[in-house]
C-alpha atoms as a PDB file:
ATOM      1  CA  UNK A   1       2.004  15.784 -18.638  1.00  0.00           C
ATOM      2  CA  UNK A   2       3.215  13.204 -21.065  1.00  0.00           C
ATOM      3  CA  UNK A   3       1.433  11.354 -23.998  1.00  0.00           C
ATOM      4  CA  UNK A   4       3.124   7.755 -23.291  1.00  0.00           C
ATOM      5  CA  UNK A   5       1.447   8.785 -19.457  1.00  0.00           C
ATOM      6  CA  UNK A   6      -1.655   9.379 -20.948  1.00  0.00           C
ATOM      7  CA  UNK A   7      -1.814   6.242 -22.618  1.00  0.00           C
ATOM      8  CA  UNK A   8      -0.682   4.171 -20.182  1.00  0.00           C
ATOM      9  CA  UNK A   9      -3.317   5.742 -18.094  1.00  0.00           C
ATOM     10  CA  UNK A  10      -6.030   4.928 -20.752  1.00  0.00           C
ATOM     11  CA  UNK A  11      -4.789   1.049 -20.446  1.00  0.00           C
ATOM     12  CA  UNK A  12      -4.830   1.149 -16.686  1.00  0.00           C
ATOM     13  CA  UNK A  13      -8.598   2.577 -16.692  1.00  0.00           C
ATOM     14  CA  UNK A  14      -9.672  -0.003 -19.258  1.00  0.00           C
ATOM     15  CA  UNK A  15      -8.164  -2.765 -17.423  1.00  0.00           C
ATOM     16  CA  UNK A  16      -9.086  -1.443 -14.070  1.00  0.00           C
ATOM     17  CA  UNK A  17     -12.776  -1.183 -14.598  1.00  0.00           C
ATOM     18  CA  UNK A  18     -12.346  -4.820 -16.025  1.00  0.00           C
ATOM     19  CA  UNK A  19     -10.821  -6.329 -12.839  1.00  0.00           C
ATOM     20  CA  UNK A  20     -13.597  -4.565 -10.621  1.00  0.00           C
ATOM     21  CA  UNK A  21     -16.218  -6.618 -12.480  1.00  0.00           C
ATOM     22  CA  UNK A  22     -16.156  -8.864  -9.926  1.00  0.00           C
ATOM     23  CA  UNK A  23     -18.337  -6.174  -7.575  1.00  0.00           C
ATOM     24  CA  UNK A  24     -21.517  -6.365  -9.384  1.00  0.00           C
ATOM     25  CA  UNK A  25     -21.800  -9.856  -9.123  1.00  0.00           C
ATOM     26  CA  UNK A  26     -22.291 -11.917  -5.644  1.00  0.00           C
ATOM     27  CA  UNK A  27     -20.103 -13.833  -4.515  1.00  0.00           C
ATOM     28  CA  UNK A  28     -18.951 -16.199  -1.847  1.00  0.00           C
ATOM     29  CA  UNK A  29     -16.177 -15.467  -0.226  1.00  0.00           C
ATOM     30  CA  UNK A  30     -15.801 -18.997   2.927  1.00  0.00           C
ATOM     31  CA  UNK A  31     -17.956 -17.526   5.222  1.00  0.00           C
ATOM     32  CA  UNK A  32     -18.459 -14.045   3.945  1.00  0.00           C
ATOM     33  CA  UNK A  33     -21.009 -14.330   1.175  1.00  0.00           C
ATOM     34  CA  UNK A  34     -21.086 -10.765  -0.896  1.00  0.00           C
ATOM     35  CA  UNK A  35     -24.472  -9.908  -2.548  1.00  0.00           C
ATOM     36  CA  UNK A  36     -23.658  -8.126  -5.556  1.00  0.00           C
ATOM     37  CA  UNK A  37     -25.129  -4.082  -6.238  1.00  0.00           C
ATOM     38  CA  UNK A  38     -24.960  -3.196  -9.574  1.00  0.00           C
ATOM     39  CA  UNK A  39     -22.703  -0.086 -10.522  1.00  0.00           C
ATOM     40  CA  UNK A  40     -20.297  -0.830  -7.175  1.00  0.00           C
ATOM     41  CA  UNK A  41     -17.505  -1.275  -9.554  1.00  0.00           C
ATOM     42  CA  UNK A  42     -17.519   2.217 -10.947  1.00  0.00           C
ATOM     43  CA  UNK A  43     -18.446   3.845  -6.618  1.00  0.00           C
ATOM     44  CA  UNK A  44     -14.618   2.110  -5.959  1.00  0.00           C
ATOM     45  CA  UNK A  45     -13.176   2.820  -8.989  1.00  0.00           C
ATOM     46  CA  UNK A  46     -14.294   6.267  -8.743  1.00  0.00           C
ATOM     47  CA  UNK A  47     -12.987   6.412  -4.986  1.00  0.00           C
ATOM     48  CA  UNK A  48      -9.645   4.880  -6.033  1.00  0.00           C
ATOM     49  CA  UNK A  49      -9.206   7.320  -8.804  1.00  0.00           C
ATOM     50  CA  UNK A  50     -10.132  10.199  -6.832  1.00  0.00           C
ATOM     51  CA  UNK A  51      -7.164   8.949  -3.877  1.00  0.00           C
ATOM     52  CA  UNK A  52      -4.547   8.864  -7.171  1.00  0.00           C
ATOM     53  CA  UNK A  53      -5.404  12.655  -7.888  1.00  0.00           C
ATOM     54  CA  UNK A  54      -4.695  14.059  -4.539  1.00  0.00           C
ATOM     55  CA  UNK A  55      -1.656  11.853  -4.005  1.00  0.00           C
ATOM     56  CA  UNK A  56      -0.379  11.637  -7.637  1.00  0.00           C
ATOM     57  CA  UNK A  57      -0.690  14.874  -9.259  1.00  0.00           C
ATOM     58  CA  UNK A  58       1.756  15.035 -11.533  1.00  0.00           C
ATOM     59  CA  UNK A  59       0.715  12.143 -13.668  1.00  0.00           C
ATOM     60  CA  UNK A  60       2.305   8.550 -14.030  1.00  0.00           C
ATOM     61  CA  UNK A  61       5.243   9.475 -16.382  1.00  0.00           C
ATOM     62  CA  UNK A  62       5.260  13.507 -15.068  1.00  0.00           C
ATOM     63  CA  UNK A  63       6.340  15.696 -18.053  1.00  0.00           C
ATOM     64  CA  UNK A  64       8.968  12.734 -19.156  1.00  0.00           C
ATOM     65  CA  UNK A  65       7.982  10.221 -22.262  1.00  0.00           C
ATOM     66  CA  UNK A  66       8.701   6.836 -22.316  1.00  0.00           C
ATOM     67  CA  UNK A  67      12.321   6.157 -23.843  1.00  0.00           C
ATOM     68  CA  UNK A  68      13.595   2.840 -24.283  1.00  0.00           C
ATOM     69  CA  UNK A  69      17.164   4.296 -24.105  1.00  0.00           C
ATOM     70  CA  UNK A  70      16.547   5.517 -20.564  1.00  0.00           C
ATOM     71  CA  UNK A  71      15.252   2.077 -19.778  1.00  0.00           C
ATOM     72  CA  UNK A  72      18.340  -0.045 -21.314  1.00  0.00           C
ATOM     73  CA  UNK A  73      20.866   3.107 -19.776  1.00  0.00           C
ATOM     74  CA  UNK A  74      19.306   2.295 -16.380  1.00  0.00           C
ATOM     75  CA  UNK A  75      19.964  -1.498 -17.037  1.00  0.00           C
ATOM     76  CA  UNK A  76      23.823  -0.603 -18.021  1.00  0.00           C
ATOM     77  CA  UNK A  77      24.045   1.149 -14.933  1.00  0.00           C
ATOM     78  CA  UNK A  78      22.623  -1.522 -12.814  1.00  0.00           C
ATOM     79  CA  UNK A  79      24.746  -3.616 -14.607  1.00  0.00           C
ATOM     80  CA  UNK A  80      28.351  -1.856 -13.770  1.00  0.00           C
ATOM     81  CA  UNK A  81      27.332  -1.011 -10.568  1.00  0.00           C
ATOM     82  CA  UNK A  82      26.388  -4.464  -9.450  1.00  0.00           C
ATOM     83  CA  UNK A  83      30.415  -5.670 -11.377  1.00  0.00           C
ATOM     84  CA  UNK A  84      31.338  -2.704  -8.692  1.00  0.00           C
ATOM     85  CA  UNK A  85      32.926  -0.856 -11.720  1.00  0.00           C
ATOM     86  CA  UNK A  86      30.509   2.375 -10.422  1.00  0.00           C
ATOM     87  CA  UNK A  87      29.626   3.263  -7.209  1.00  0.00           C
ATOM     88  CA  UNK A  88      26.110   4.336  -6.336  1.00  0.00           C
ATOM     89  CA  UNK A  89      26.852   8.659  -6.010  1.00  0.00           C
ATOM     90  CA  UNK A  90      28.519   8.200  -9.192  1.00  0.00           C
ATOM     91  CA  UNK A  91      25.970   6.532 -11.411  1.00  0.00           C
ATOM     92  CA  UNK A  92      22.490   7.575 -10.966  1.00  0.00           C
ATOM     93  CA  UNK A  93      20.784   3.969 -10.168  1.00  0.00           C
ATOM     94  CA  UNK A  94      17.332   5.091  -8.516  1.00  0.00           C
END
């Protein structure tokens, strides 16, 4: 929905598939020793991605872009509303 959603999403692929390196390789784990099957990485990634699609539709960002003056407005708010000068129905903190 967004383009700063998509690209986030590119970096979390990228670094995803890097991380599940770790499943082609054996390994030993105390007890548990873990042979290693080549092309495991991509059967979990493929499974995790798949469980992000039915339960996150919508995207990571939805049809918002990234904005650092939401970000430093949420701050603000956090800010007054921990110096009780805001309540929490009155300034949107979630």
């Amino acid at each position: 929905g967004s383009i700063s959603g998509s690209i986030l999403g590119a970096m979390l692929v990228t670094v995803a598939l890097e991380w599940f390196r770790f499943m082609d390789e054996p390994f030993t784990l105390g007890p548990l020793v873990y042979p290693g099957f080549p092309g495991m990485r991509m059967v979990l990634f493929a499974v995790i991605l798949m469980v992000v699609v039915l339960f996150w539709s919508r995207g990571i960002f939805g049809d918002k872009e990234f904005s650092w003056d939401r970000i430093f407005g949420k701050i603000e708010k956090i800010k007054l509303y921990l110096r009780g000068k805001v309540s929490k129905k009155d300034g949107d903190i979630g």
